[in-house]
N, C-alpha and C. Protein backbone atom coordinates (compact mmCIF):
# COMPACT_ATOMS: atom_id res chain seq x y z
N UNK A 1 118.78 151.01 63.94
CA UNK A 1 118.38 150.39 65.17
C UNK A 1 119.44 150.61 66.23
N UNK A 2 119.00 151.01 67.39
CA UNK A 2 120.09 150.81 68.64
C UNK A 2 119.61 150.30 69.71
N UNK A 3 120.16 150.00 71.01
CA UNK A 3 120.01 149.51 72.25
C UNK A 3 118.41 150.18 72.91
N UNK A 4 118.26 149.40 73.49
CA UNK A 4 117.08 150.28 74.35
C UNK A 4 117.74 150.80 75.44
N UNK A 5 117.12 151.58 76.39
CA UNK A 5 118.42 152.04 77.58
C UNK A 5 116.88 151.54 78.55
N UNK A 6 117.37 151.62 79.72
CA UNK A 6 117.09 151.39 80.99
C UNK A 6 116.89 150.12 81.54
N UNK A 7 116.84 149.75 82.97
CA UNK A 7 116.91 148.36 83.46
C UNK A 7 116.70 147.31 82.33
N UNK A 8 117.11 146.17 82.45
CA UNK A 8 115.95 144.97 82.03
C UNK A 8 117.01 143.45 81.79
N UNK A 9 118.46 143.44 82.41
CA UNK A 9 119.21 142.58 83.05
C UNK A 9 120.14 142.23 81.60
N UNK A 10 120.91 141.09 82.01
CA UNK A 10 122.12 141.00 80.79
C UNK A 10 121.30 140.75 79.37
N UNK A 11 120.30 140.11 78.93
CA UNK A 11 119.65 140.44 77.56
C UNK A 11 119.38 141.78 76.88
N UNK A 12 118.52 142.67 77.68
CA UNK A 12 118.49 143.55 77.52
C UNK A 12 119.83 144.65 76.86
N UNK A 13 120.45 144.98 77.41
CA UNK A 13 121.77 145.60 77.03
C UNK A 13 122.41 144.86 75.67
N UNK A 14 122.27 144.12 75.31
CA UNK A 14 122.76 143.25 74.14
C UNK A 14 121.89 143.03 72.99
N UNK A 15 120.50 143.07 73.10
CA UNK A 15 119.67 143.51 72.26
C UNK A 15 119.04 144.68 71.64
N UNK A 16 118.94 144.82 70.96
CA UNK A 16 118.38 145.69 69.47
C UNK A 16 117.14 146.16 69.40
N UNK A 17 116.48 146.45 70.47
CA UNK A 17 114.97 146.17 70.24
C UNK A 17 114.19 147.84 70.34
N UNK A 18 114.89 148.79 70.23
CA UNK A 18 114.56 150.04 70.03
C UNK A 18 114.12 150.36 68.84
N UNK A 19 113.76 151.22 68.00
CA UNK A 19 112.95 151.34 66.43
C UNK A 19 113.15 153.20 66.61
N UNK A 20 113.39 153.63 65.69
CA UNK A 20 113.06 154.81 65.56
C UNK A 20 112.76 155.09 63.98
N UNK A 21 111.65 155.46 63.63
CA UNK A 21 111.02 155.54 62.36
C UNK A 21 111.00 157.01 61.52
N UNK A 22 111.11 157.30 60.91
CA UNK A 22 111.29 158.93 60.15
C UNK A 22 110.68 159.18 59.02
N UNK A 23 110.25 160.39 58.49
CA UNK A 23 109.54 160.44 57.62
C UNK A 23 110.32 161.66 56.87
N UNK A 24 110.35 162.01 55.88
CA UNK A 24 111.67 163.10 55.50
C UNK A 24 110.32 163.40 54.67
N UNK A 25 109.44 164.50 55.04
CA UNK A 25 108.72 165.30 54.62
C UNK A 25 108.87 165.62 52.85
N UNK A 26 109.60 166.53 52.40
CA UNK A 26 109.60 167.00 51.64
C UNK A 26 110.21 166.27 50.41
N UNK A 27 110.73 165.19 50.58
CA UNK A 27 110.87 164.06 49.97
C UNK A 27 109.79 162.94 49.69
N UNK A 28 109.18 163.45 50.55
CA UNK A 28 107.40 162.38 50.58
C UNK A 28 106.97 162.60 49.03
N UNK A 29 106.33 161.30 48.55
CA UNK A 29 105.38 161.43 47.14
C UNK A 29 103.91 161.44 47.57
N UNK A 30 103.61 160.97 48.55
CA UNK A 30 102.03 160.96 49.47
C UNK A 30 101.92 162.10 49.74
N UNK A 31 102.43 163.36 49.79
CA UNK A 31 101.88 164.56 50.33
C UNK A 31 101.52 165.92 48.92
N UNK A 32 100.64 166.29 49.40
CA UNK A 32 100.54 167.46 48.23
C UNK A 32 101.51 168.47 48.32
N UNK A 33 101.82 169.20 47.75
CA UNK A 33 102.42 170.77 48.15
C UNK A 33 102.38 171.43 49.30
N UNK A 34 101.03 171.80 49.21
CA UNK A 34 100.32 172.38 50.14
C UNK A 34 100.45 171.40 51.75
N UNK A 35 100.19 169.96 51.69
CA UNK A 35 100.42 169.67 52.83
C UNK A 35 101.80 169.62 53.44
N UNK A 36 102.96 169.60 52.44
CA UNK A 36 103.84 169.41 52.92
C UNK A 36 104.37 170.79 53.52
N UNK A 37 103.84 171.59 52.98
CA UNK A 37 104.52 173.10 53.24
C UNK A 37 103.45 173.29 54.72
N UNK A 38 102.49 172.71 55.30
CA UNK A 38 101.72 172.70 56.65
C UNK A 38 102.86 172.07 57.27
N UNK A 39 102.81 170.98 57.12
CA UNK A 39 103.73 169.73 58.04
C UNK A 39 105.00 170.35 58.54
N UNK A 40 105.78 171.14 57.27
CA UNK A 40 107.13 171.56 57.63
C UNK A 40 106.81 172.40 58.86
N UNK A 41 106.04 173.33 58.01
CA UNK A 41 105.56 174.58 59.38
C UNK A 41 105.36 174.18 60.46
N UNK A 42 105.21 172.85 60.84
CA UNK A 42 104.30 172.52 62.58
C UNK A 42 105.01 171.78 62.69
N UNK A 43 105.60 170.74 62.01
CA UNK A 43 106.48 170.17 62.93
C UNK A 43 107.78 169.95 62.41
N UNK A 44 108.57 170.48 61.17
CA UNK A 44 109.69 170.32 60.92
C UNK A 44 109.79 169.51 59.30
N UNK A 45 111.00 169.29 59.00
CA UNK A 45 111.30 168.86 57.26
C UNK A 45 111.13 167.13 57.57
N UNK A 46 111.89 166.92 58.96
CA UNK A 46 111.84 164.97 59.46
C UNK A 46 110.93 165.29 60.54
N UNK A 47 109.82 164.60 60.46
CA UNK A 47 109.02 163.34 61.76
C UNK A 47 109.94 162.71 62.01
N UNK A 48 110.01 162.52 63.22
CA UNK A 48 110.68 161.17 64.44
C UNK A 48 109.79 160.82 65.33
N UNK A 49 109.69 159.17 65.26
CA UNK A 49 108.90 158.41 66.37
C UNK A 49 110.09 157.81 67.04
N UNK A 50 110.19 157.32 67.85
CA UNK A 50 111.29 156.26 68.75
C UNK A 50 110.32 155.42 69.52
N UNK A 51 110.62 154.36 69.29
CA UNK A 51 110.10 153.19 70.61
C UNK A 51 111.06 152.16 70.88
N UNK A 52 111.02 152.21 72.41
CA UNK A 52 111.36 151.42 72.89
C UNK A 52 111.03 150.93 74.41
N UNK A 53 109.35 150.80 74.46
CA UNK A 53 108.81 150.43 75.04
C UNK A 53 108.77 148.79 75.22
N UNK A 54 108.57 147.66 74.11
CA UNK A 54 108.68 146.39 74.02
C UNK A 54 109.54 145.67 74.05
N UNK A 55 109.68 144.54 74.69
CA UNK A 55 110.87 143.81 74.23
C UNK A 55 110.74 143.39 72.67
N UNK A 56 109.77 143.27 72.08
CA UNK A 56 110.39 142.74 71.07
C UNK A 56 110.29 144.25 70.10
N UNK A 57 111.14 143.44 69.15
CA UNK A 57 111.76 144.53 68.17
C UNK A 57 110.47 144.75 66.98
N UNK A 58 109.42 143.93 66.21
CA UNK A 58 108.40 144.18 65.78
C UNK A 58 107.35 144.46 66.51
N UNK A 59 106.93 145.23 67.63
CA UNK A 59 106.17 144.99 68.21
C UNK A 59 106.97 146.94 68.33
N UNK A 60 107.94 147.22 68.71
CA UNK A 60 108.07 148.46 68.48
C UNK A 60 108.27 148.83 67.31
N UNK A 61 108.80 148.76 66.71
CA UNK A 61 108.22 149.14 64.96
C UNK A 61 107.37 149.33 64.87
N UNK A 62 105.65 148.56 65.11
CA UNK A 62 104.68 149.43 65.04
C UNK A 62 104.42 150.23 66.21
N UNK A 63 104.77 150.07 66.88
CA UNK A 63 104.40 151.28 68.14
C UNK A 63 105.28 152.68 67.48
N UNK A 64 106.83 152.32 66.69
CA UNK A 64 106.87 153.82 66.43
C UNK A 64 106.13 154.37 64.98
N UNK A 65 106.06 153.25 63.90
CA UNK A 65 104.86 154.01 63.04
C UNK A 65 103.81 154.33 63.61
N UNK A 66 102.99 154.26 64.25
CA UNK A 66 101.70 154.15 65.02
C UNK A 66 102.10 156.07 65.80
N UNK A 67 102.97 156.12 66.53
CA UNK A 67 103.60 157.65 66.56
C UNK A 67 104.03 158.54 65.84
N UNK A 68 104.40 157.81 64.49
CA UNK A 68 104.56 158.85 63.40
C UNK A 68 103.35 159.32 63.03
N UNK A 69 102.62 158.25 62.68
CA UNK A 69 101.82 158.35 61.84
C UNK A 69 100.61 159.40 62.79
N UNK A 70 100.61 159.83 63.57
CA UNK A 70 99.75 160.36 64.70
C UNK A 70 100.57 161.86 64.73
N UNK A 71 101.66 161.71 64.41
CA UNK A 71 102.41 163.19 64.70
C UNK A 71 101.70 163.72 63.34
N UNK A 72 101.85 163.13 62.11
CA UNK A 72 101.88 163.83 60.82
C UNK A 72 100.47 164.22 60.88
N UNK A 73 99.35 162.81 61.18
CA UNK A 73 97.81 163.28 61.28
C UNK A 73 97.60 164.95 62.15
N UNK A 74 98.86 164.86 63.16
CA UNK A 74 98.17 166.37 64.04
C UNK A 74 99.12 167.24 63.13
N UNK A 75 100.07 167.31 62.36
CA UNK A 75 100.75 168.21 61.79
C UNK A 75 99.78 168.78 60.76
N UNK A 76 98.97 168.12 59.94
CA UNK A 76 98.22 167.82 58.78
C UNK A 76 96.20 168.57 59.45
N UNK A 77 96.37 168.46 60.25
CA UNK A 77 95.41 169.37 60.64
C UNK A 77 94.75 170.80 60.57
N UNK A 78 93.57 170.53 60.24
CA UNK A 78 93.93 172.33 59.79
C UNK A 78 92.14 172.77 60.46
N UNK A 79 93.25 173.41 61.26
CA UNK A 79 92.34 174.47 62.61
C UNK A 79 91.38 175.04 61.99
N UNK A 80 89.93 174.75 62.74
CA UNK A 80 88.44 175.06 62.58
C UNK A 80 88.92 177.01 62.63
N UNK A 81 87.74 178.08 61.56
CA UNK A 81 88.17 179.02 61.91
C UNK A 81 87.52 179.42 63.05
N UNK A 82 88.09 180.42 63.38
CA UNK A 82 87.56 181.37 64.31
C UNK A 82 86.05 181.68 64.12
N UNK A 83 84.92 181.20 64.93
CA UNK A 83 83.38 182.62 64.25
C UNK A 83 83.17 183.07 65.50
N UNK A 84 83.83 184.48 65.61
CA UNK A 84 83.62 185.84 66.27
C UNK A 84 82.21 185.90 66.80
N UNK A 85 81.84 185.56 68.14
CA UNK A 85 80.35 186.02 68.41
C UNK A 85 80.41 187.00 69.08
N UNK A 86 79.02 187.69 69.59
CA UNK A 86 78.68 188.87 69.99
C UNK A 86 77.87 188.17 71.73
N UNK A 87 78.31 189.31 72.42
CA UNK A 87 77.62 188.81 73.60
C UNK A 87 76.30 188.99 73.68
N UNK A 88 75.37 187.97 74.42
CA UNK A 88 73.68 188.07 74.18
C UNK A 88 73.76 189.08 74.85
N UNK A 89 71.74 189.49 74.92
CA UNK A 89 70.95 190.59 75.72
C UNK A 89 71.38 190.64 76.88
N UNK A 90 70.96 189.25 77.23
CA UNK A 90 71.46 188.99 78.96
C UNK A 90 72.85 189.40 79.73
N UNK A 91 73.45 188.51 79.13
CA UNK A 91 74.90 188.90 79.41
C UNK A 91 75.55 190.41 79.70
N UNK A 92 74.67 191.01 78.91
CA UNK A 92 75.32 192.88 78.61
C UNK A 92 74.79 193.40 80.12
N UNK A 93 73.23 192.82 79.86
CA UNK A 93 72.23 193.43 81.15
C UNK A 93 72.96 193.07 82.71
N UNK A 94 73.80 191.78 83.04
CA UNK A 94 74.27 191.81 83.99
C UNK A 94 75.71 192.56 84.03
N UNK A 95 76.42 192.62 82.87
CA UNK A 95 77.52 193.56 83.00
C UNK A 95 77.36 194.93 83.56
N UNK A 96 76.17 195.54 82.70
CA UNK A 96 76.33 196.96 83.54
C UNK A 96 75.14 196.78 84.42
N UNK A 97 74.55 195.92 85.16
CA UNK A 97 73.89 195.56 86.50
C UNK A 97 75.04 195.90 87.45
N UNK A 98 76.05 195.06 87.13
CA UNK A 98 77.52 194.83 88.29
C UNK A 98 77.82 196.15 88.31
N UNK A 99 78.31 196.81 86.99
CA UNK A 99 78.93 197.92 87.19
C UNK A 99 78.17 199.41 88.02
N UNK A 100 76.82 199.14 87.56
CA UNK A 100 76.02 200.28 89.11
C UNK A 100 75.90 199.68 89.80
N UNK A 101 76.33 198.46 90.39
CA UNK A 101 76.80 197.91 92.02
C UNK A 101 77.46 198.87 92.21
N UNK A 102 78.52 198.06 91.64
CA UNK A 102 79.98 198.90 92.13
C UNK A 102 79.96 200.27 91.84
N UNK A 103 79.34 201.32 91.27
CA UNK A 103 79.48 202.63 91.23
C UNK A 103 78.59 203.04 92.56
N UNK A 104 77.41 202.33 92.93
CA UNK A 104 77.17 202.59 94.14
C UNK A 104 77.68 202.51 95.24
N UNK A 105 78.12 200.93 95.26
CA UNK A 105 79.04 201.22 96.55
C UNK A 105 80.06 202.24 96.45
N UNK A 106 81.18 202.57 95.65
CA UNK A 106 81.89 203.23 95.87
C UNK A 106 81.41 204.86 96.19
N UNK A 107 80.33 205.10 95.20
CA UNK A 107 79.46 206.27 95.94
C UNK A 107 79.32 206.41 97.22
N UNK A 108 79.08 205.43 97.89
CA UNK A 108 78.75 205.18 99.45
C UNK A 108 79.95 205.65 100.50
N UNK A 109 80.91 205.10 99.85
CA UNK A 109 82.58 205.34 100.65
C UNK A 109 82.96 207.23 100.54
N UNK A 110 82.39 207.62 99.68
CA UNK A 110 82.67 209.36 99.35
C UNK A 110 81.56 209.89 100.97
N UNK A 111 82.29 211.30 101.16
CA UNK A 111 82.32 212.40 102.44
C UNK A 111 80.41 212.61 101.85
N UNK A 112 79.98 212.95 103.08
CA UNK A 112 78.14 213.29 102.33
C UNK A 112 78.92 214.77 101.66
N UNK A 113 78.22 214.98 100.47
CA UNK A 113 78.54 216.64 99.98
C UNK A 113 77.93 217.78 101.26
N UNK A 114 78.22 218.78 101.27
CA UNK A 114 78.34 220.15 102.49
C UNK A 114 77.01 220.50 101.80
N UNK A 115 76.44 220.41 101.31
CA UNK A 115 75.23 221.26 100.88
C UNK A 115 73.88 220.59 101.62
């Protein structure tokens, strides 16, 4: 536990009411293998929450589990795959619509041929 820092008059500075909570990953018995070897990868071997939003000192304690526990949930995530689509009929039909625009106009900007 340490000080909270910023304004909040002579109590403040003399009280304790900061929390910083940790989770030492690879020491965890709640995690599988596999999750722990995700977790390390994304966010490191220790989670750190810090609060010191509240005056009181239980009241940040759960505010910093409540941040751990939200870091590890997004560490622990595991990204929808990729499914590769193909562009529709439509879509193609206005691509090369645009593109004989533009080959016309630029046709237009060329000298008339001498013949």
């Amino acid at each position: 536990m340490s000080r909270s820092s910023g304004p909040g008059g002579q109590h403040a500075q003399k009280s304790s009411t900061r929390v910083e909570a940790s989770l030492d990953v690879e020491a965890s018995t709640a995690l599988t293998d596999i999750q722990k070897h995700r977790v390390v990868g994304r966010a490191g071997a220790v989670i750190r929450a810090v609060s010191q939003d509240e005056r009181s000192q239980a009241r940040n304690r759960e505010l910093a589990i409540e941040r751990l526990v939200q870091k590890l949930r997004e560490a622990l995530a595991v990204p929808r795959p990729r499914v590769p689509t193909r562009p529709g009929a439509n879509a193609r039909q206005r691509r090369l619509e645009g593109k004989r625009r533009r080959a016309r106009t630029k046709a237009l900007r060329k000298p008339p041929s001498p013949e």
